[in-house]
PDB file of N, CA and C in Angstrom:
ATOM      1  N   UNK A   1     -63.152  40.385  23.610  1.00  0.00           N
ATOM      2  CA  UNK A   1     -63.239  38.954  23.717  1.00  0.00           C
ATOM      3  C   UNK A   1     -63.756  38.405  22.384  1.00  0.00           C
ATOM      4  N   UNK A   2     -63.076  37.071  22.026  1.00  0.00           N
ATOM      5  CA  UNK A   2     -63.480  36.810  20.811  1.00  0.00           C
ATOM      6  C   UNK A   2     -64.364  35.305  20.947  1.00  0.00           C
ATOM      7  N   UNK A   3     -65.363  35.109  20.647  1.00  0.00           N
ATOM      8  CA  UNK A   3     -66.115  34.366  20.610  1.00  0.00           C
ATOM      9  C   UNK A   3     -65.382  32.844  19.836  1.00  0.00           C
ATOM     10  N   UNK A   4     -65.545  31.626  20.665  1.00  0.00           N
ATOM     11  CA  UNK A   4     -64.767  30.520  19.804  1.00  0.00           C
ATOM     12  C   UNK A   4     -66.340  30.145  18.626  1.00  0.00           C
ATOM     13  N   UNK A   5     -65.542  29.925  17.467  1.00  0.00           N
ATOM     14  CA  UNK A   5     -66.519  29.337  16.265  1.00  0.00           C
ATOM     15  C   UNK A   5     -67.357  28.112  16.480  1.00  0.00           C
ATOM     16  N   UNK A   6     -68.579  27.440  16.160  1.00  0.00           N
ATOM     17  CA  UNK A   6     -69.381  26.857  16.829  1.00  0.00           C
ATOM     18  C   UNK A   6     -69.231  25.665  15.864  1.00  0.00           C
ATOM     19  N   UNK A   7     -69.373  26.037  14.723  1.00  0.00           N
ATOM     20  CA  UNK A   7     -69.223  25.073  13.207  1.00  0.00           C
ATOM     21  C   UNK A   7     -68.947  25.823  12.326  1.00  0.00           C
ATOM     22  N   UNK A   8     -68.216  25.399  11.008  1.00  0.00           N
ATOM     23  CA  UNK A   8     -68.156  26.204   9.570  1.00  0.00           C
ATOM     24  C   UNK A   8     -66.790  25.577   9.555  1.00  0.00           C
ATOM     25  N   UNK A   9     -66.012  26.442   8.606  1.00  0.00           N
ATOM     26  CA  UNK A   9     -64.490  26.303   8.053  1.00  0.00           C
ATOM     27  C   UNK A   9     -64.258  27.977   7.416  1.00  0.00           C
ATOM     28  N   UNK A  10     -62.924  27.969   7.337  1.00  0.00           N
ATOM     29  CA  UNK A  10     -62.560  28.922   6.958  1.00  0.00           C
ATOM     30  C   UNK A  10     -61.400  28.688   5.543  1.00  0.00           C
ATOM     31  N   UNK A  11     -61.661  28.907   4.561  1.00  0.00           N
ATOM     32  CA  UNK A  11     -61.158  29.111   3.240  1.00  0.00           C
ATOM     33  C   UNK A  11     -60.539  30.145   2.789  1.00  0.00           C
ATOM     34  N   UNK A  12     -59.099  30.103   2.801  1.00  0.00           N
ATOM     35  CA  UNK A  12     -58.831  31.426   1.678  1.00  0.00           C
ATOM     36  C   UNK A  12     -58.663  30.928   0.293  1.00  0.00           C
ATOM     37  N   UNK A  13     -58.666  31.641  -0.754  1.00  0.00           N
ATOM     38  CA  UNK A  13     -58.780  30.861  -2.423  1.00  0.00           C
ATOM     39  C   UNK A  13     -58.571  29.629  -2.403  1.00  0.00           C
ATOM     40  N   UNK A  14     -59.659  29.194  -1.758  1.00  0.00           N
ATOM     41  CA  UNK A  14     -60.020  27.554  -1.713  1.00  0.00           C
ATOM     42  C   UNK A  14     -59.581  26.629  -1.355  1.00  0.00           C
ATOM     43  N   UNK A  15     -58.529  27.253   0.005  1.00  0.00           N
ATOM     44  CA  UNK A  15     -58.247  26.187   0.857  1.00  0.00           C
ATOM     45  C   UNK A  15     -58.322  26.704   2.095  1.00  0.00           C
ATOM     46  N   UNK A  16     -58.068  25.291   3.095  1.00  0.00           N
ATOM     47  CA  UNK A  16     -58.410  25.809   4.439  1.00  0.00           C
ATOM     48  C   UNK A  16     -57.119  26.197   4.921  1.00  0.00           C
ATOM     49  N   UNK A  17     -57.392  27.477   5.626  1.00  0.00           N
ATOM     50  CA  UNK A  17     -57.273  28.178   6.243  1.00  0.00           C
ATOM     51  C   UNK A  17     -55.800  28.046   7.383  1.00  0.00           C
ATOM     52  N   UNK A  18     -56.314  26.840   7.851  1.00  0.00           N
ATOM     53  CA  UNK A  18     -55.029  25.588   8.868  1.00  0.00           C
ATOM     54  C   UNK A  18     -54.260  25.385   8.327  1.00  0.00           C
ATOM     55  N   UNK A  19     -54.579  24.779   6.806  1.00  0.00           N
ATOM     56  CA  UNK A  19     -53.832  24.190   5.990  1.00  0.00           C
ATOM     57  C   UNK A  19     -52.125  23.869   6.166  1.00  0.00           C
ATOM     58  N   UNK A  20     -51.984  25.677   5.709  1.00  0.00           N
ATOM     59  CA  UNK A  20     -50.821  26.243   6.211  1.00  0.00           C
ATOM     60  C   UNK A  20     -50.833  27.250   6.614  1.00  0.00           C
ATOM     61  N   UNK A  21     -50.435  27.445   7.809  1.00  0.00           N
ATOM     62  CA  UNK A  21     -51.008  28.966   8.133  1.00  0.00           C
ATOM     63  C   UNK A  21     -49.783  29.637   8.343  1.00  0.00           C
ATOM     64  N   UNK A  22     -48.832  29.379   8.336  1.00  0.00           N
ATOM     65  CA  UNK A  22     -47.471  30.441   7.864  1.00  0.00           C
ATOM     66  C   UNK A  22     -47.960  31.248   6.278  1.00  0.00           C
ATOM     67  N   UNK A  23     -48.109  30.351   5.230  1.00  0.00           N
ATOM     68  CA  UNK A  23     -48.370  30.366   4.062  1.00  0.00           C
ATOM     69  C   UNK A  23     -49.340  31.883   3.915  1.00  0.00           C
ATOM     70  N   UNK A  24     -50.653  31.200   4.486  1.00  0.00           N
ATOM     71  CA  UNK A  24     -51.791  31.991   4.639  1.00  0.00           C
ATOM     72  C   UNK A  24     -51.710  33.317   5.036  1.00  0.00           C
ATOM     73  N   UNK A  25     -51.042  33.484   6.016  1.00  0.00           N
ATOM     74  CA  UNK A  25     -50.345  34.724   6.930  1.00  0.00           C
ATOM     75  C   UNK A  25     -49.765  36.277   5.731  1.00  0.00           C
ATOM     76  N   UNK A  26     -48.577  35.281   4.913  1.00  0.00           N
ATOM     77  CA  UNK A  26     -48.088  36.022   3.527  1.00  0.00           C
ATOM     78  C   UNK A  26     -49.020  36.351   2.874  1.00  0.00           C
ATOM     79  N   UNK A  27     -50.277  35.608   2.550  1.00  0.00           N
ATOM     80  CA  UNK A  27     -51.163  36.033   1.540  1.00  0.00           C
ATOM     81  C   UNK A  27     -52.229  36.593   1.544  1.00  0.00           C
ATOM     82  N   UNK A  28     -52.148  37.578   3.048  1.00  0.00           N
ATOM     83  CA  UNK A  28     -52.962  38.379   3.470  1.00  0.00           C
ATOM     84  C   UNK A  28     -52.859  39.157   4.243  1.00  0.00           C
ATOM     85  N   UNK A  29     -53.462  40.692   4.515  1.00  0.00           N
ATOM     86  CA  UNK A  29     -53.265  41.780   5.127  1.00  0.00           C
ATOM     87  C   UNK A  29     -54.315  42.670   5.320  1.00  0.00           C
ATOM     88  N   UNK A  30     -54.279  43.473   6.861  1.00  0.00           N
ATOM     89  CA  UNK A  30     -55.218  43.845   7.862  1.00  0.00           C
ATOM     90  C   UNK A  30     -55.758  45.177   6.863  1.00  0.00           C
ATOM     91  N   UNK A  31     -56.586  45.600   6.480  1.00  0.00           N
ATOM     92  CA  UNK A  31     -56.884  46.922   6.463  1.00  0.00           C
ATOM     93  C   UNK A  31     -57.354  47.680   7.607  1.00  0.00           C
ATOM     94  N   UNK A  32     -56.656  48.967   8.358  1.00  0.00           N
ATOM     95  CA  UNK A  32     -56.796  49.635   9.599  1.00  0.00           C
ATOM     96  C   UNK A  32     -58.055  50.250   9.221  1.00  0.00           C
ATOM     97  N   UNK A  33     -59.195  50.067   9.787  1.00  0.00           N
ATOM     98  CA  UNK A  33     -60.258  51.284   9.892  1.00  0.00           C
ATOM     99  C   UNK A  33     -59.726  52.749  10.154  1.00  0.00           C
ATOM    100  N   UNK A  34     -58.857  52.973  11.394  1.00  0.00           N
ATOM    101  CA  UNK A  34     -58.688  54.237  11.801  1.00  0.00           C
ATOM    102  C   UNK A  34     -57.057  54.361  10.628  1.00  0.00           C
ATOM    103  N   UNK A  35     -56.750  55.575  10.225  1.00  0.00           N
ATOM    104  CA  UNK A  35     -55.946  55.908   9.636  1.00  0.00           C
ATOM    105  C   UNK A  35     -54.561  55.971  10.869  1.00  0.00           C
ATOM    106  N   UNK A  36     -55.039  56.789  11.651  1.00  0.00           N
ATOM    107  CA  UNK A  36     -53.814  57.446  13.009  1.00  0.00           C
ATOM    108  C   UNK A  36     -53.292  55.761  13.468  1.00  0.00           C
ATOM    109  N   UNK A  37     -54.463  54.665  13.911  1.00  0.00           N
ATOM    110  CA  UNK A  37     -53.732  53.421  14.298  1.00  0.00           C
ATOM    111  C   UNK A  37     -53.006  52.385  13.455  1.00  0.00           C
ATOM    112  N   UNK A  38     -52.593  52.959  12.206  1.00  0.00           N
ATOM    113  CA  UNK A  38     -52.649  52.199  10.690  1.00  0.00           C
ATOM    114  C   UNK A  38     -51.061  52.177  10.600  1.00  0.00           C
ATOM    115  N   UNK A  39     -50.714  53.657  11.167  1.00  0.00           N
ATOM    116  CA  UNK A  39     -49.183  53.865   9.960  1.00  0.00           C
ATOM    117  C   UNK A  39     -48.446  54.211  11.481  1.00  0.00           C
ATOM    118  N   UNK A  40     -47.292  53.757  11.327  1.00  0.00           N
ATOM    119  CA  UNK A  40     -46.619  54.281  12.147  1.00  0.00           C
ATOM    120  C   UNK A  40     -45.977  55.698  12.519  1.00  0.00           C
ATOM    121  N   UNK A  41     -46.574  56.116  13.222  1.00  0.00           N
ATOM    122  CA  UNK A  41     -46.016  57.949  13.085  1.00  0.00           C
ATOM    123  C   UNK A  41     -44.534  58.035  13.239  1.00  0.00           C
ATOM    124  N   UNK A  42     -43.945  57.190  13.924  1.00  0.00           N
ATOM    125  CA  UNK A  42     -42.086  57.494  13.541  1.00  0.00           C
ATOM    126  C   UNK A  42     -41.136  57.029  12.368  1.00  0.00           C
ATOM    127  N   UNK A  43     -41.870  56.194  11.622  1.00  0.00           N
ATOM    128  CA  UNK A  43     -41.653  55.667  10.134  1.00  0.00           C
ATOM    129  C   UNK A  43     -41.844  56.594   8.994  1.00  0.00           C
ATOM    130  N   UNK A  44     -40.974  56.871   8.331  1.00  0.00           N
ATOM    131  CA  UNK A  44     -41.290  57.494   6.660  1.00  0.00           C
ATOM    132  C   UNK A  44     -42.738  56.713   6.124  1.00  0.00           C
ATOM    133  N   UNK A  45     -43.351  57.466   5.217  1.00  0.00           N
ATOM    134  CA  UNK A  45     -44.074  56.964   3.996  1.00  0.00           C
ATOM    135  C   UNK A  45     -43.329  55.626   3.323  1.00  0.00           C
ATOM    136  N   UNK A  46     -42.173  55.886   3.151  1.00  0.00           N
ATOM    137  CA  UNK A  46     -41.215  55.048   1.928  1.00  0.00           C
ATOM    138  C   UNK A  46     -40.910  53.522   2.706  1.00  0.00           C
ATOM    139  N   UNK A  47     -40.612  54.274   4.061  1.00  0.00           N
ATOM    140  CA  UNK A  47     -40.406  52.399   4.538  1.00  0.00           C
ATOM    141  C   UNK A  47     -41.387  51.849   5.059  1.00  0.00           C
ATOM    142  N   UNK A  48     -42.675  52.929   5.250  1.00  0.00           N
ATOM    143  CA  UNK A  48     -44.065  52.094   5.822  1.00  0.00           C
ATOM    144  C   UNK A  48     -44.462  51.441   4.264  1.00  0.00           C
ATOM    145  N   UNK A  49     -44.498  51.573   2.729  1.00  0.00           N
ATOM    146  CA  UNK A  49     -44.317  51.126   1.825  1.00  0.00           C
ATOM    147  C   UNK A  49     -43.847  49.878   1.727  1.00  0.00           C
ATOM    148  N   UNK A  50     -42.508  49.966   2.380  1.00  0.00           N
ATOM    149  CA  UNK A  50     -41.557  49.222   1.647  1.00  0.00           C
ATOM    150  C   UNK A  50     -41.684  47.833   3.008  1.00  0.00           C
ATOM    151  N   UNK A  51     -42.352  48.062   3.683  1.00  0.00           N
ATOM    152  CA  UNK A  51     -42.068  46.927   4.770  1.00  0.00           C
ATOM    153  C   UNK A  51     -42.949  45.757   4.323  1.00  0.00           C
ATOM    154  N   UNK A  52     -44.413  45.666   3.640  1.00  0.00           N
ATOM    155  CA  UNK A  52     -44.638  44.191   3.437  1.00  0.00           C
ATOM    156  C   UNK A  52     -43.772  43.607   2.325  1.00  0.00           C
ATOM    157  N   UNK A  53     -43.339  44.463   1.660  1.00  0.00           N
ATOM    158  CA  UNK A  53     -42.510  44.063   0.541  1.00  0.00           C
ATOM    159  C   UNK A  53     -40.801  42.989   0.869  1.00  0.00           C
ATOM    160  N   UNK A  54     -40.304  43.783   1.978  1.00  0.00           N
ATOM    161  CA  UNK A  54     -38.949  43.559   2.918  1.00  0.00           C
ATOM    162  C   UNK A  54     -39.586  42.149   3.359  1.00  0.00           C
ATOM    163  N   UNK A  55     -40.880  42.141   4.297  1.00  0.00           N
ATOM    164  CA  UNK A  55     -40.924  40.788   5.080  1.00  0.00           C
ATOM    165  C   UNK A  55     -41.649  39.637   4.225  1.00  0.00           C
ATOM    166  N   UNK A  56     -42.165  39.933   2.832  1.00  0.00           N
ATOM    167  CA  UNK A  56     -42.809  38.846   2.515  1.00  0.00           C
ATOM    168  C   UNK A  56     -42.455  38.256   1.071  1.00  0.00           C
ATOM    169  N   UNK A  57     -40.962  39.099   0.694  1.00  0.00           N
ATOM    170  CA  UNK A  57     -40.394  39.246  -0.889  1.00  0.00           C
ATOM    171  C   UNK A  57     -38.839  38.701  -0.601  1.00  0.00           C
ATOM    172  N   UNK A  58     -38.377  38.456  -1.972  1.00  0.00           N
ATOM    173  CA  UNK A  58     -36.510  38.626  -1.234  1.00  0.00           C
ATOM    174  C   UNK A  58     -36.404  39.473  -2.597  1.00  0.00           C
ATOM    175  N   UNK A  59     -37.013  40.750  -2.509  1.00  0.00           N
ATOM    176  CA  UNK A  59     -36.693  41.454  -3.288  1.00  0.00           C
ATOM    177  C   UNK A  59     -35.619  42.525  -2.812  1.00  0.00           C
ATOM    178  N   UNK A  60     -34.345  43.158  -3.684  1.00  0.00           N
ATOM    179  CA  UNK A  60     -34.019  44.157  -3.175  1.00  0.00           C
ATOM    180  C   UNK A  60     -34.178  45.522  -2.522  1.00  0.00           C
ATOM    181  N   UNK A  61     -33.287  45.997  -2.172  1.00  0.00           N
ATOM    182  CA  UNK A  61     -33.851  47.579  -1.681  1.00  0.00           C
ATOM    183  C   UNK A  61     -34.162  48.585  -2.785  1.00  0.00           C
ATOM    184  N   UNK A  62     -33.546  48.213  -3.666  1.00  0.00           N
ATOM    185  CA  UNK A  62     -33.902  49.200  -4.787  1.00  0.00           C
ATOM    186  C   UNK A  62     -35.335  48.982  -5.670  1.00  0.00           C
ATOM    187  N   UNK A  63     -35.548  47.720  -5.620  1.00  0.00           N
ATOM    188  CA  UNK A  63     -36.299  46.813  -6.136  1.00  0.00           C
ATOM    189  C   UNK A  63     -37.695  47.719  -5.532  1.00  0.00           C
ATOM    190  N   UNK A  64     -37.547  47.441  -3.744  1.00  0.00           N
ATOM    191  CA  UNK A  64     -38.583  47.758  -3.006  1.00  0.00           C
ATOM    192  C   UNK A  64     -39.117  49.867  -3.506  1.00  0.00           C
ATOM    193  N   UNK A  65     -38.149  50.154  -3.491  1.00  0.00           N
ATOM    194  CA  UNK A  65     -37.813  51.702  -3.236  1.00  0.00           C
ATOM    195  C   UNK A  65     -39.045  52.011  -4.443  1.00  0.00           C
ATOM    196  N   UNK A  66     -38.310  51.016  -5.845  1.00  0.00           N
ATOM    197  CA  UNK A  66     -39.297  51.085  -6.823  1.00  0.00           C
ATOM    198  C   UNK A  66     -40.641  50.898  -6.700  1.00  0.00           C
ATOM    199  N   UNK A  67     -41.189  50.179  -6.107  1.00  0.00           N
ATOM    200  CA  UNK A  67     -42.144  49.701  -6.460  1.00  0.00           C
ATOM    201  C   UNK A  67     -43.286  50.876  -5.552  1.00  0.00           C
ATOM    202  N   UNK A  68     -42.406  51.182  -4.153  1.00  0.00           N
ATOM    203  CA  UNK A  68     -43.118  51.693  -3.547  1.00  0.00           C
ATOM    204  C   UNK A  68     -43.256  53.512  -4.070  1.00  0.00           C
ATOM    205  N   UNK A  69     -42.316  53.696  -4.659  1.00  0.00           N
ATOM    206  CA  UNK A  69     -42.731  55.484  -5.616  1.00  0.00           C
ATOM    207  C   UNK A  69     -44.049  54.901  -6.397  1.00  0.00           C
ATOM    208  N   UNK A  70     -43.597  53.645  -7.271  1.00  0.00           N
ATOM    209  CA  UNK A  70     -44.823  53.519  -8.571  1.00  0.00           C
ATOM    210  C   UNK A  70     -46.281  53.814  -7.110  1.00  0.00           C
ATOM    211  N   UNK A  71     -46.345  52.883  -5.924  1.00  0.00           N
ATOM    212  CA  UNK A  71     -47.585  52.730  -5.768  1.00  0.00           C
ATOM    213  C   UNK A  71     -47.859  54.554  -5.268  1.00  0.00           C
ATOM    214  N   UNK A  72     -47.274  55.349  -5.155  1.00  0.00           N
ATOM    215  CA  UNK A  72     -47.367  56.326  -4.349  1.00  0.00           C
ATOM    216  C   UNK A  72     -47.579  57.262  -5.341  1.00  0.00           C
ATOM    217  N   UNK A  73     -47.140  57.050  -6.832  1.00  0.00           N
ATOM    218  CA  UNK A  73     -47.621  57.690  -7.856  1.00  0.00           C
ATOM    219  C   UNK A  73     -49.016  57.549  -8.334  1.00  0.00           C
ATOM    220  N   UNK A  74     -49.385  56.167  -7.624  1.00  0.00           N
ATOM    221  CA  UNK A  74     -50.700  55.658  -8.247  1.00  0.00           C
ATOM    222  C   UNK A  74     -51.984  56.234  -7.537  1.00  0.00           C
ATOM    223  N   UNK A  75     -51.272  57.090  -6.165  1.00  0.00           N
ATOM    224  CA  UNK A  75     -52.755  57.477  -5.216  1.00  0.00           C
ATOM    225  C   UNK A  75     -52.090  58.660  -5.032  1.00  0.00           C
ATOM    226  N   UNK A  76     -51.398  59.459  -6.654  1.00  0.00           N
ATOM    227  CA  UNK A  76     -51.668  61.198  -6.207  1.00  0.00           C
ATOM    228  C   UNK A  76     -50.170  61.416  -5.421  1.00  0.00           C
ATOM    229  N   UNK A  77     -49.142  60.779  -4.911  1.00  0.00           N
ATOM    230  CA  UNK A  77     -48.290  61.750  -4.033  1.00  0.00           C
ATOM    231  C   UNK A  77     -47.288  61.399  -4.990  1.00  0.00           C
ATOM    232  N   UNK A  78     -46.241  62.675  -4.950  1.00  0.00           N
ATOM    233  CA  UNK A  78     -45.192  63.022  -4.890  1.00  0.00           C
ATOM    234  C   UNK A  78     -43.616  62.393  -4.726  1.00  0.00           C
ATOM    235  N   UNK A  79     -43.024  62.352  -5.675  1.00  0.00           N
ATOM    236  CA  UNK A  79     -41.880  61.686  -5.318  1.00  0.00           C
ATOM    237  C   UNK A  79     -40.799  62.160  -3.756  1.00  0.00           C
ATOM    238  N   UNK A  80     -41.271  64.036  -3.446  1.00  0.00           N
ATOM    239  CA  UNK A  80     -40.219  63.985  -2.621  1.00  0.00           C
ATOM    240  C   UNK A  80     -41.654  63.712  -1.051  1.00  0.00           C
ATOM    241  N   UNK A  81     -42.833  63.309  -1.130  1.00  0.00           N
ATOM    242  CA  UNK A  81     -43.876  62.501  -0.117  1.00  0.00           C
ATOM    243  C   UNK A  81     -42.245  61.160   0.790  1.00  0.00           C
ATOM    244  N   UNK A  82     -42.610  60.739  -0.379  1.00  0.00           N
ATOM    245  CA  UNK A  82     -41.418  59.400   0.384  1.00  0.00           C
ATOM    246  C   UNK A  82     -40.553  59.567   1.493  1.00  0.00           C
ATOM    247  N   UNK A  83     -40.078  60.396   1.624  1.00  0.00           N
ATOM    248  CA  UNK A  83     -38.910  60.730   2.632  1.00  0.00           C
ATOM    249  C   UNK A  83     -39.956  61.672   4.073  1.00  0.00           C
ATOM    250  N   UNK A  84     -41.842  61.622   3.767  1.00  0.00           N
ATOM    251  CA  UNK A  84     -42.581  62.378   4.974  1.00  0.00           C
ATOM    252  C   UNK A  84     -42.763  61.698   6.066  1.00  0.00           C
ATOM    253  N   UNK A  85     -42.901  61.921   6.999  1.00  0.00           N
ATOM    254  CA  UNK A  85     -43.846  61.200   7.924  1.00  0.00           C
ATOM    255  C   UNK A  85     -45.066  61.259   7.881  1.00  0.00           C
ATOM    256  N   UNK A  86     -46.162  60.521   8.393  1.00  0.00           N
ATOM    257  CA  UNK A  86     -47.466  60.444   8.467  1.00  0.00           C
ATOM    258  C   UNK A  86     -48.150  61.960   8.590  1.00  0.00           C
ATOM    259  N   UNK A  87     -47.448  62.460   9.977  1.00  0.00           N
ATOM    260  CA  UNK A  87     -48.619  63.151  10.220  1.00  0.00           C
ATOM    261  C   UNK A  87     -48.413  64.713   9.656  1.00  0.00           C
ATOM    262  N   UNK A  88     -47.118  64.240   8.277  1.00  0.00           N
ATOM    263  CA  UNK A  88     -46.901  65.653   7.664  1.00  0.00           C
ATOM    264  C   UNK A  88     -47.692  65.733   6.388  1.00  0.00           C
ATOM    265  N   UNK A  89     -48.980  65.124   6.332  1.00  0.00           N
ATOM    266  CA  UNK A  89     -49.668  64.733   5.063  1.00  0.00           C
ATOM    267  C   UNK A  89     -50.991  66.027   6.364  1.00  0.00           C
ATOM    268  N   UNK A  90     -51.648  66.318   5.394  1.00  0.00           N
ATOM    269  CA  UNK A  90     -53.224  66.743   6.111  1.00  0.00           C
ATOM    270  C   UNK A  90     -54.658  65.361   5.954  1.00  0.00           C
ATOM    271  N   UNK A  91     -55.374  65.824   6.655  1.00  0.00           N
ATOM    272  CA  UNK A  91     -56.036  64.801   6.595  1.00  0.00           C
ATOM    273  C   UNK A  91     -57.369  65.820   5.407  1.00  0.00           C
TER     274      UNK A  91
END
């Protein structure tokens, strides 16, 4: 249960929050505490990558493909990682 707010406002980079909240929505994202409830276990690495990119870009597929090796180069994995599933990584 979530408690309704009593007073305050809510600001993201210095605007409210209401403002636009389609807008707001794009310009922000959940970090999962638990890893297992985070990633989808029937999804690749490459398209769990490539999906905020698909829903919040009109970038291409190749475009995406790119960007998501660079970030996967940037935390240690492997170019042929991309094509794994989740739970073929160790913890």
């Amino acid at each position: 249960m979530i408690e309704e707010p009593s007073s305050g406002t809510l600001e993201i980079g210095g605007k409210a929050a209401q403002a636009d909240a389609v807008e707001t929505r794009r310009t922000i994202q959940i970090v999962f505490q638990n890893p297992y409830g985070s990633l989808n276990p029937r999804h690749k690495i490459g398209a769990i990558l490539e999906e905020p990119l698909k829903l919040n870009t009109d970038m291409s597929a190749a475009e995406r493909r790119r960007i998501g090796m660079e970030t996967m180069e940037r935390v240690g994995l492997r170019p042929e990682h991309y094509n794994r599933y989740p739970h073929m990584f160790s913890g």
